[in-house]
C-alpha atoms as a PDB file:
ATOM      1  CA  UNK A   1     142.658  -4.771 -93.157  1.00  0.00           C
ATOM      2  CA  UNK A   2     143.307  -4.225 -89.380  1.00  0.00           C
ATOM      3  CA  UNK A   3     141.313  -7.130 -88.694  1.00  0.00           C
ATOM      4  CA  UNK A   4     142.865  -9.681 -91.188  1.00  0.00           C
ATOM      5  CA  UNK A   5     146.456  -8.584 -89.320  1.00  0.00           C
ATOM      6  CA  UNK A   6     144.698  -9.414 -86.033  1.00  0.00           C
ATOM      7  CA  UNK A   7     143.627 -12.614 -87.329  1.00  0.00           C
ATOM      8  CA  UNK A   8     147.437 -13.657 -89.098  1.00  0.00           C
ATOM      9  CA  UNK A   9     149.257 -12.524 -85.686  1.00  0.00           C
ATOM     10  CA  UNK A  10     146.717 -14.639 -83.541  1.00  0.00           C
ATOM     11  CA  UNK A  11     147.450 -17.234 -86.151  1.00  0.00           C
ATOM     12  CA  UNK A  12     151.051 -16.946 -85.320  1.00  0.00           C
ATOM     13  CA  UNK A  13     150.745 -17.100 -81.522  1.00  0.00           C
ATOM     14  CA  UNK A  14     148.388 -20.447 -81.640  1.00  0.00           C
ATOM     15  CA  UNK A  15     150.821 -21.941 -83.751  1.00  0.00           C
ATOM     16  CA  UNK A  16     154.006 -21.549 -81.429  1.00  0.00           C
ATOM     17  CA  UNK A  17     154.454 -24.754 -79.543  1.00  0.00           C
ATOM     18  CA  UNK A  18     154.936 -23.349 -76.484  1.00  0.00           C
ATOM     19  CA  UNK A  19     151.518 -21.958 -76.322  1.00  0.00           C
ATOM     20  CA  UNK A  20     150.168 -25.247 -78.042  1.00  0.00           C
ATOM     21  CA  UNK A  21     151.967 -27.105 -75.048  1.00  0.00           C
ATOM     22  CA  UNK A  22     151.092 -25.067 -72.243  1.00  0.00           C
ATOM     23  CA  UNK A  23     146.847 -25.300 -73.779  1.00  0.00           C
ATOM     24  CA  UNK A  24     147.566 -29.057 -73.666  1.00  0.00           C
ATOM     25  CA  UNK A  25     148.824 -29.345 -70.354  1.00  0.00           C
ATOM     26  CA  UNK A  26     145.739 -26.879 -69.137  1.00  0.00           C
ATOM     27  CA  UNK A  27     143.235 -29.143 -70.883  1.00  0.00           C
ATOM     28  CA  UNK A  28     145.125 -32.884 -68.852  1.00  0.00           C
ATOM     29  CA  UNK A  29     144.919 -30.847 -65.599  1.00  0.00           C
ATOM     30  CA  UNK A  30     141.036 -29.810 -66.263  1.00  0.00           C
ATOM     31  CA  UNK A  31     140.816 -33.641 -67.178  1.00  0.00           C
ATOM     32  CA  UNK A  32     142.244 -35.230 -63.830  1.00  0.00           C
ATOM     33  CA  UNK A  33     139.912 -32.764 -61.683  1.00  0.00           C
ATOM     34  CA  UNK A  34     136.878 -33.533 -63.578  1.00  0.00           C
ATOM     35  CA  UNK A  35     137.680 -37.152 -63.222  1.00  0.00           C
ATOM     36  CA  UNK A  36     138.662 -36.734 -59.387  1.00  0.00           C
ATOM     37  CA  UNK A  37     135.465 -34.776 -58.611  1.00  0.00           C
ATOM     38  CA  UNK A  38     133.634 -37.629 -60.381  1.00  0.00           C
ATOM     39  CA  UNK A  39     135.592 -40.254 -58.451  1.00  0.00           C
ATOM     40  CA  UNK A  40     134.377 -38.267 -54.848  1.00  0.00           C
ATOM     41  CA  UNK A  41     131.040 -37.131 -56.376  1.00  0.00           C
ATOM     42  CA  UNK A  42     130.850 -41.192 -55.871  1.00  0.00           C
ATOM     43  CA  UNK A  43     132.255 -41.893 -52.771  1.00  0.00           C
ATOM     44  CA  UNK A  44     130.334 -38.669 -51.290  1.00  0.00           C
ATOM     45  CA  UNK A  45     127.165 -40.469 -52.462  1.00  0.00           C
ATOM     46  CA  UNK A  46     127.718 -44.357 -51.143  1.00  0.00           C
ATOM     47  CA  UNK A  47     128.495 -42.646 -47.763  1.00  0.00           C
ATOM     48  CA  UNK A  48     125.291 -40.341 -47.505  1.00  0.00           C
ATOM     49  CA  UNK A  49     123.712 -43.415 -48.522  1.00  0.00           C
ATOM     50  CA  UNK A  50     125.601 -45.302 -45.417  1.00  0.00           C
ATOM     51  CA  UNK A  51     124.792 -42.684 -43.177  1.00  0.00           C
ATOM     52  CA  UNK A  52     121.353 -42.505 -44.422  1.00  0.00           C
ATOM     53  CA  UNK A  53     121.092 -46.625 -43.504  1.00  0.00           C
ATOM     54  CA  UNK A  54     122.320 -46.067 -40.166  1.00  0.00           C
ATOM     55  CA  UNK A  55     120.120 -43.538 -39.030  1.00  0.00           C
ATOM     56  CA  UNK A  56     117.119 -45.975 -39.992  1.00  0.00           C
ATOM     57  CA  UNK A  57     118.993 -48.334 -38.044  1.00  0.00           C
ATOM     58  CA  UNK A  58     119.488 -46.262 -35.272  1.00  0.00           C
ATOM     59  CA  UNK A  59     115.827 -44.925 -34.979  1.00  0.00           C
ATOM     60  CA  UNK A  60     114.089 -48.368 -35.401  1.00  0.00           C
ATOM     61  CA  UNK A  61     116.358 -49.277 -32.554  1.00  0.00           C
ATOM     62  CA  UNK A  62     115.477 -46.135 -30.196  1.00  0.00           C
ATOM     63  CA  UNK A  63     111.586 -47.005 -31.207  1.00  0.00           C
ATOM     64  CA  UNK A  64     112.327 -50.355 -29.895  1.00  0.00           C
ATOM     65  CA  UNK A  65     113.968 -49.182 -26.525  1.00  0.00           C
ATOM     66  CA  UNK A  66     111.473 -46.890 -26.118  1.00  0.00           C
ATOM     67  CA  UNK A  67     108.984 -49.753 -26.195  1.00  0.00           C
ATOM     68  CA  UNK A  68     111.077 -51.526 -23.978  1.00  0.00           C
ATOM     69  CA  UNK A  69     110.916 -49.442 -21.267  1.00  0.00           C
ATOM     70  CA  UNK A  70     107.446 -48.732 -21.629  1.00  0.00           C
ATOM     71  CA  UNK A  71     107.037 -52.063 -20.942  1.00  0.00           C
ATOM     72  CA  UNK A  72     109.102 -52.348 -17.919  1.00  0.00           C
ATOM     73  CA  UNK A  73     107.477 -49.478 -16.198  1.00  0.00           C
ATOM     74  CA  UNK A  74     104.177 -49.710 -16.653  1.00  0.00           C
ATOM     75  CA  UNK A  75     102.699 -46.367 -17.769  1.00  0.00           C
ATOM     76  CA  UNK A  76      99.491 -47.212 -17.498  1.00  0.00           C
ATOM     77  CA  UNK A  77      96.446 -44.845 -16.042  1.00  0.00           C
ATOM     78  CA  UNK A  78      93.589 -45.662 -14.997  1.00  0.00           C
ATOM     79  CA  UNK A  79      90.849 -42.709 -16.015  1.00  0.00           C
ATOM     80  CA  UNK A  80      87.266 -42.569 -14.195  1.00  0.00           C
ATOM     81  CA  UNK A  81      84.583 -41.115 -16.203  1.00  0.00           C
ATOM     82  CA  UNK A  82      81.817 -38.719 -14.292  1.00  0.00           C
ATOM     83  CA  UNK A  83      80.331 -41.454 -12.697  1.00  0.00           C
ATOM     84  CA  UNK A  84      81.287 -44.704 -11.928  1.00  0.00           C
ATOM     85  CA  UNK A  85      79.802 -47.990 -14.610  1.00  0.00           C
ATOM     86  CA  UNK A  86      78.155 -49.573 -11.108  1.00  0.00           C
ATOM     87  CA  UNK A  87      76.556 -46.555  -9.981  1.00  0.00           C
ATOM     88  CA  UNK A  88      75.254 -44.913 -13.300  1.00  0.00           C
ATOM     89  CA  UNK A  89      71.678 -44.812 -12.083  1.00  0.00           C
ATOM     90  CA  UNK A  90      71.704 -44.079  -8.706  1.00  0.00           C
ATOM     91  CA  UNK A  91      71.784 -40.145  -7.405  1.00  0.00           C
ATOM     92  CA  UNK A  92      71.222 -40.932  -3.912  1.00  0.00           C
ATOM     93  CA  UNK A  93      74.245 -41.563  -1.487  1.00  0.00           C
ATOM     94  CA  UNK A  94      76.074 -44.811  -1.388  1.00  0.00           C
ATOM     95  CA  UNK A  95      77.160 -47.076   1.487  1.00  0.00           C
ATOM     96  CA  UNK A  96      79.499 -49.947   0.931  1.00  0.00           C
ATOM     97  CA  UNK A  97      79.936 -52.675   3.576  1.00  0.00           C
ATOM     98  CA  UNK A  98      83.353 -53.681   4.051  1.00  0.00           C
ATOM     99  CA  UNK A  99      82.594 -56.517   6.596  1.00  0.00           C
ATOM    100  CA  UNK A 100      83.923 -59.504   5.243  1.00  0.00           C
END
């Protein structure tokens, strides 16, 4: 019995249009920010995919500098192994001429 008056004065309330109006309005302001965080859900997306793209950019472009001045500087070294590739067999001392 309690329960059925529950019921008939919730019935009451959800029927004022007042409350009908205010549930309404609720409901279109739930409706713009789901279709604003859609709308920069997006946006949010086409720029990490922007950013993404210019970072590739950028590194291939740092690889290449990096190449570059490799290139212009000359890094290279010269690395002797235990013994030399003209003396391989020889354990006795070496002279070398230098007289022209």
């Amino acid at each position: 019995m309690e329960i059925q008056k529950s019921m008939d004065e919730l019935t009451i309330l959800l029927s004022n249009p007042i409350v009908g109006t205010i549930g309404y309005t609720l409901s279109l302001i739930a409706a713009i920010i789901a279709i604003y965080q859609a709308l920069a859900k997006e946006k949010a997306l086409k720029t990490i995919e922007n950013l993404n793209l210019q970072i590739t950019t950028i590194s291939q472009e740092n690889n290449d500098l990096r190449l570059s001045i490799d290139k212009t500087e000359n890094h290279n070294e010269i690395n002797q192994g235990e013994k030399s590739q003209y003396f391989q067999d020889n354990s006795g001392s070496v002279t070398i001429d230098n007289r022209g």
